[in-house]
N, C-alpha and C. Protein backbone atom coordinates (compact mmCIF):
# COMPACT_ATOMS: atom_id res chain seq x y z
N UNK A 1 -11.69 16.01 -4.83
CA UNK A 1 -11.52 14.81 -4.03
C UNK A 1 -11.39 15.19 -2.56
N UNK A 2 -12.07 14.67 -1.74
CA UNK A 2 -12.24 13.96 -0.26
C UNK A 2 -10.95 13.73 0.36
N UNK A 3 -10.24 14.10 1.70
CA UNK A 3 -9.43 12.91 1.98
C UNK A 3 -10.24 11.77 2.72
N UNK A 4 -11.18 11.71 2.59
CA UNK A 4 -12.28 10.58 3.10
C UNK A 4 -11.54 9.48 1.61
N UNK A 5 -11.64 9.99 0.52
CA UNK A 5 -11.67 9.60 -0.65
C UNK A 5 -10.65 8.61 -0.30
N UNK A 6 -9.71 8.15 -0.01
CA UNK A 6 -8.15 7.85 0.36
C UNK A 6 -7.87 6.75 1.23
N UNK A 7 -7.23 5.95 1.17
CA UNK A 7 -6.63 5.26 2.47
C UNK A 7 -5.15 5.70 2.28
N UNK A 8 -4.63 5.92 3.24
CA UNK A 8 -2.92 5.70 3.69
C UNK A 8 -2.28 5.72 4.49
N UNK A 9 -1.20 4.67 4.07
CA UNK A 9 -0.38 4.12 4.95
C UNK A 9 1.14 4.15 4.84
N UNK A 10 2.07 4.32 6.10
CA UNK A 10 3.04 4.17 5.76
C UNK A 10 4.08 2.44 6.41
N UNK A 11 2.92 1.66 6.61
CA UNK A 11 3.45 0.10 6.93
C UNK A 11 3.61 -0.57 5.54
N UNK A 12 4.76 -1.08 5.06
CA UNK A 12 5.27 -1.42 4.16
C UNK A 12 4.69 -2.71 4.12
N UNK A 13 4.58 -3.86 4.98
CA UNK A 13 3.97 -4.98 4.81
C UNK A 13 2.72 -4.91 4.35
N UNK A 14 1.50 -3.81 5.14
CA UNK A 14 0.41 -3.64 4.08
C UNK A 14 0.31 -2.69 3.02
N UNK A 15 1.55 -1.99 3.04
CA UNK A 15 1.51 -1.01 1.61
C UNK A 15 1.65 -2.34 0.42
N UNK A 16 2.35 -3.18 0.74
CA UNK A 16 2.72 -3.88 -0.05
C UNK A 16 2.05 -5.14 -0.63
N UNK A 17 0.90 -5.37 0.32
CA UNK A 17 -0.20 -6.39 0.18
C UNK A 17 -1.29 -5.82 -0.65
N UNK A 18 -1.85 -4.14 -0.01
CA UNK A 18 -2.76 -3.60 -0.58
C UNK A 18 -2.37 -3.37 -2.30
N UNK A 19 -1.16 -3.46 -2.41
CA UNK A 19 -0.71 -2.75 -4.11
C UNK A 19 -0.91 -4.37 -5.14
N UNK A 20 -1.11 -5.16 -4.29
CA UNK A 20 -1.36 -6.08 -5.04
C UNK A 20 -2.45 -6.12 -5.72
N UNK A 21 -3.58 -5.63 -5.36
CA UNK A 21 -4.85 -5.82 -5.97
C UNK A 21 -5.13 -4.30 -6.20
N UNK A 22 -4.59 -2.84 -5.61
CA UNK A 22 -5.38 -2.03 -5.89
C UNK A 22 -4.01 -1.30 -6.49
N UNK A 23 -4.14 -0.13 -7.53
CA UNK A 23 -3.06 0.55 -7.53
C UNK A 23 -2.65 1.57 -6.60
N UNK A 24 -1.42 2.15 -6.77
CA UNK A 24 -0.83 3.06 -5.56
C UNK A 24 -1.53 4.46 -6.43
N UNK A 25 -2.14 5.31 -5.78
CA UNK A 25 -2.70 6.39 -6.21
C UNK A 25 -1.63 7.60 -6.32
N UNK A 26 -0.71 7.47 -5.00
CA UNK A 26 0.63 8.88 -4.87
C UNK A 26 1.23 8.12 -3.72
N UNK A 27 2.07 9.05 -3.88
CA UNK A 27 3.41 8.46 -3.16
C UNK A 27 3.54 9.99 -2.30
N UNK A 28 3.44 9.86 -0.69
CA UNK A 28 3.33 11.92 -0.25
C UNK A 28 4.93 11.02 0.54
N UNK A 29 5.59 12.25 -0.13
CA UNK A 29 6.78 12.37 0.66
C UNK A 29 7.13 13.50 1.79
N UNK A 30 5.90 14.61 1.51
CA UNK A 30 6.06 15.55 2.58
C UNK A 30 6.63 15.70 4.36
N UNK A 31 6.64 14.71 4.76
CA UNK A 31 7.05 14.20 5.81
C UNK A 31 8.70 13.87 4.95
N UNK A 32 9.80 14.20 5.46
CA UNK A 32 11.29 13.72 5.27
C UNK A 32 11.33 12.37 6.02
N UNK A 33 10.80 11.88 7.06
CA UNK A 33 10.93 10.91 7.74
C UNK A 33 10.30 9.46 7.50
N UNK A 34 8.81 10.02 6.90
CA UNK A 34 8.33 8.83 6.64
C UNK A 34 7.40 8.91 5.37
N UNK A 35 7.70 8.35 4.27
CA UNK A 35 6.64 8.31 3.43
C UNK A 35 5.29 7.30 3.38
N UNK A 36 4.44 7.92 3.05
CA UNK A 36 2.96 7.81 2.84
C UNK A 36 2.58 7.38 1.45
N UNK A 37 1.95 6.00 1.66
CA UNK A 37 1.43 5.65 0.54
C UNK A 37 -0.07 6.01 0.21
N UNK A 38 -0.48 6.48 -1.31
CA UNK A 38 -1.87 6.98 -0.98
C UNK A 38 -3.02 5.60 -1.85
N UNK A 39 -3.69 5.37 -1.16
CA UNK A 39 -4.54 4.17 -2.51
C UNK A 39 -6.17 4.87 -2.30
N UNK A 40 -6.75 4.66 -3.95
CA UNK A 40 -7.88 5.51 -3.87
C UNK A 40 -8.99 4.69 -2.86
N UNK A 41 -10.16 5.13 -2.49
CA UNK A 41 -10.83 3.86 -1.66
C UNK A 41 -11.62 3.27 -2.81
N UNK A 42 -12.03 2.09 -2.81
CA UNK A 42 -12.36 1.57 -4.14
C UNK A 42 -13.25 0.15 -2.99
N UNK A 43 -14.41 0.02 -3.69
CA UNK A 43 -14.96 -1.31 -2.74
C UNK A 43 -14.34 -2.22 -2.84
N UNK A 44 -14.51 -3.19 -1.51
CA UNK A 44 -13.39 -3.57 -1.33
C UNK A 44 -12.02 -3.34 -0.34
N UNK A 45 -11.67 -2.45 -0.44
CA UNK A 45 -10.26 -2.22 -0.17
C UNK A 45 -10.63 -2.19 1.47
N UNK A 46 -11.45 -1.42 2.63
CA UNK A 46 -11.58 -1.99 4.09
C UNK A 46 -11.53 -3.56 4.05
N UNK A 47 -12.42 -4.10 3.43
CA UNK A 47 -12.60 -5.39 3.77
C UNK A 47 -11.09 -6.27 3.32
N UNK A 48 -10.34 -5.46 2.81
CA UNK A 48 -8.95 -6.17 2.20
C UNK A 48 -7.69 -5.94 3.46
N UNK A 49 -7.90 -4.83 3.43
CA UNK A 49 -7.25 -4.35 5.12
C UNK A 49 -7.39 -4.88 6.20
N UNK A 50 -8.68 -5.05 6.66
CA UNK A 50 -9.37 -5.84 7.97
C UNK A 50 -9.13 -7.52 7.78
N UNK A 51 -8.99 -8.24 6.29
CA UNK A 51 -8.12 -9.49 6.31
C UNK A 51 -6.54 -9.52 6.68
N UNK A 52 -6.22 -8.63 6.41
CA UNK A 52 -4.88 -8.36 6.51
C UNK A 52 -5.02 -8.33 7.48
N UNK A 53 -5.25 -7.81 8.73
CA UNK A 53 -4.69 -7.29 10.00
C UNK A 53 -5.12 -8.40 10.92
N UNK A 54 -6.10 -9.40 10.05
CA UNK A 54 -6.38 -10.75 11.12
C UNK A 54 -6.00 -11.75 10.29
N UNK A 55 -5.16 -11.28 9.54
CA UNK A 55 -4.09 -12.83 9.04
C UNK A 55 -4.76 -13.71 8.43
N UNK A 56 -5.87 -13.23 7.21
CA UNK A 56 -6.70 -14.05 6.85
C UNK A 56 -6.73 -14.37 5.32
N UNK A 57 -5.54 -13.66 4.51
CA UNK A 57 -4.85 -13.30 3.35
C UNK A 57 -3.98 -14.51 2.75
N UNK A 58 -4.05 -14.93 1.86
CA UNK A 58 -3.57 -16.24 1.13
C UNK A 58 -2.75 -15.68 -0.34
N UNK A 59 -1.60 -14.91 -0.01
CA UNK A 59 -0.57 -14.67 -1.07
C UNK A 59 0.53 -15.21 -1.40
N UNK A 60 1.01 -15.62 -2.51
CA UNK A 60 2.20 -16.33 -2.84
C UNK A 60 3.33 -15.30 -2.43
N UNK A 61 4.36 -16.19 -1.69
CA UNK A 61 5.60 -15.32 -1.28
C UNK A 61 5.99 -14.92 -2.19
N UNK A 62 6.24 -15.81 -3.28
CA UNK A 62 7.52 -15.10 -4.52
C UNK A 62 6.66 -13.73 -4.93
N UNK A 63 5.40 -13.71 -5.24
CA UNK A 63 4.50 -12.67 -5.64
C UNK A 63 4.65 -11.26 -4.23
N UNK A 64 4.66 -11.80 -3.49
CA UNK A 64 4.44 -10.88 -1.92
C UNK A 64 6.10 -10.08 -2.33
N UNK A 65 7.15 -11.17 -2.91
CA UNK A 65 8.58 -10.45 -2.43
C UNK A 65 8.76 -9.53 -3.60
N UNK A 66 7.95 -9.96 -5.29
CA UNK A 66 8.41 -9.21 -5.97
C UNK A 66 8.03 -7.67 -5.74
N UNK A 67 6.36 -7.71 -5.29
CA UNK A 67 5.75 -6.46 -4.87
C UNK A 67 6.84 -5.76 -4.39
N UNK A 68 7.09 -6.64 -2.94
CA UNK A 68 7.83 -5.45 -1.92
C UNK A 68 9.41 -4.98 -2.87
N UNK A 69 9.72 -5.51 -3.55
CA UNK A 69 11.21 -4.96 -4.50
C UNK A 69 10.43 -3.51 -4.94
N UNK A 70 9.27 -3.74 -5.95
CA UNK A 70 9.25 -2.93 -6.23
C UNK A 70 8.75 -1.81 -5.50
N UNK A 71 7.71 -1.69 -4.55
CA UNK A 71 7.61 -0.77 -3.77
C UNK A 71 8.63 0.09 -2.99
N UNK A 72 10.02 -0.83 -2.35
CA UNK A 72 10.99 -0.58 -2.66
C UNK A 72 11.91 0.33 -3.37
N UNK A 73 11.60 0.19 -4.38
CA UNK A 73 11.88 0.87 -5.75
C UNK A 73 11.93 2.52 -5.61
N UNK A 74 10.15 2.71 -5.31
CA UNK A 74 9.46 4.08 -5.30
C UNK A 74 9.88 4.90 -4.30
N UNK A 75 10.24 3.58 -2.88
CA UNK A 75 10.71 4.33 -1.95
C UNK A 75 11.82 5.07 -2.31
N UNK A 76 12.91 4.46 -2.67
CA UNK A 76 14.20 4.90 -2.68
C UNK A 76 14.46 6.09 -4.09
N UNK A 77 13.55 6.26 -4.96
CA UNK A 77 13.44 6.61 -6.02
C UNK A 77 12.96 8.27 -5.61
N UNK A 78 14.06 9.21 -6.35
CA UNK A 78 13.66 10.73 -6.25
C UNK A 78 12.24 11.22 -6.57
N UNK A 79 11.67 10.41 -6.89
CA UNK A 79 10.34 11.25 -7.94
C UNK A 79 9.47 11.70 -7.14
């Protein structure tokens, strides 16, 4: 594998939008300061990002808040 292969991010609002539709591939904690979410690139997923970043995304909050709990989760979680 590519890191072409990859998107990641460590903004929690779109870590947390993107995990809605795609799965989280790894979780890089190598950095102590900030973790990195990894998602594979899969078609799709630019054009899911580039809605996101112009506010063009139509998600249910309760759905948006459970995501972010659990992403949440991974953060705080040793593994």
């Amino acid at each position: 594998m590519k890191i072409n292969d990859f998107f990641s991010s460590s903004d929690l609002s779109l870590v947390t939008t993107i995990s809605l539709f795609y799965p989280i591939d790894c979780v890089d904690r190598t950095d102590p300061s900030r973790i990195r979410f990894q998602f594979r690139r899969k078609e799709g997923l630019d054009q899911l990002i580039e809605s996101f970043w112009r506010n063009e995304l139509k998600i249910s909050p309760l759905t948006y808040y459970n995501q972010l709990k659990l992403i949440k989760t991974r953060i705080y979680s040793k593994e």
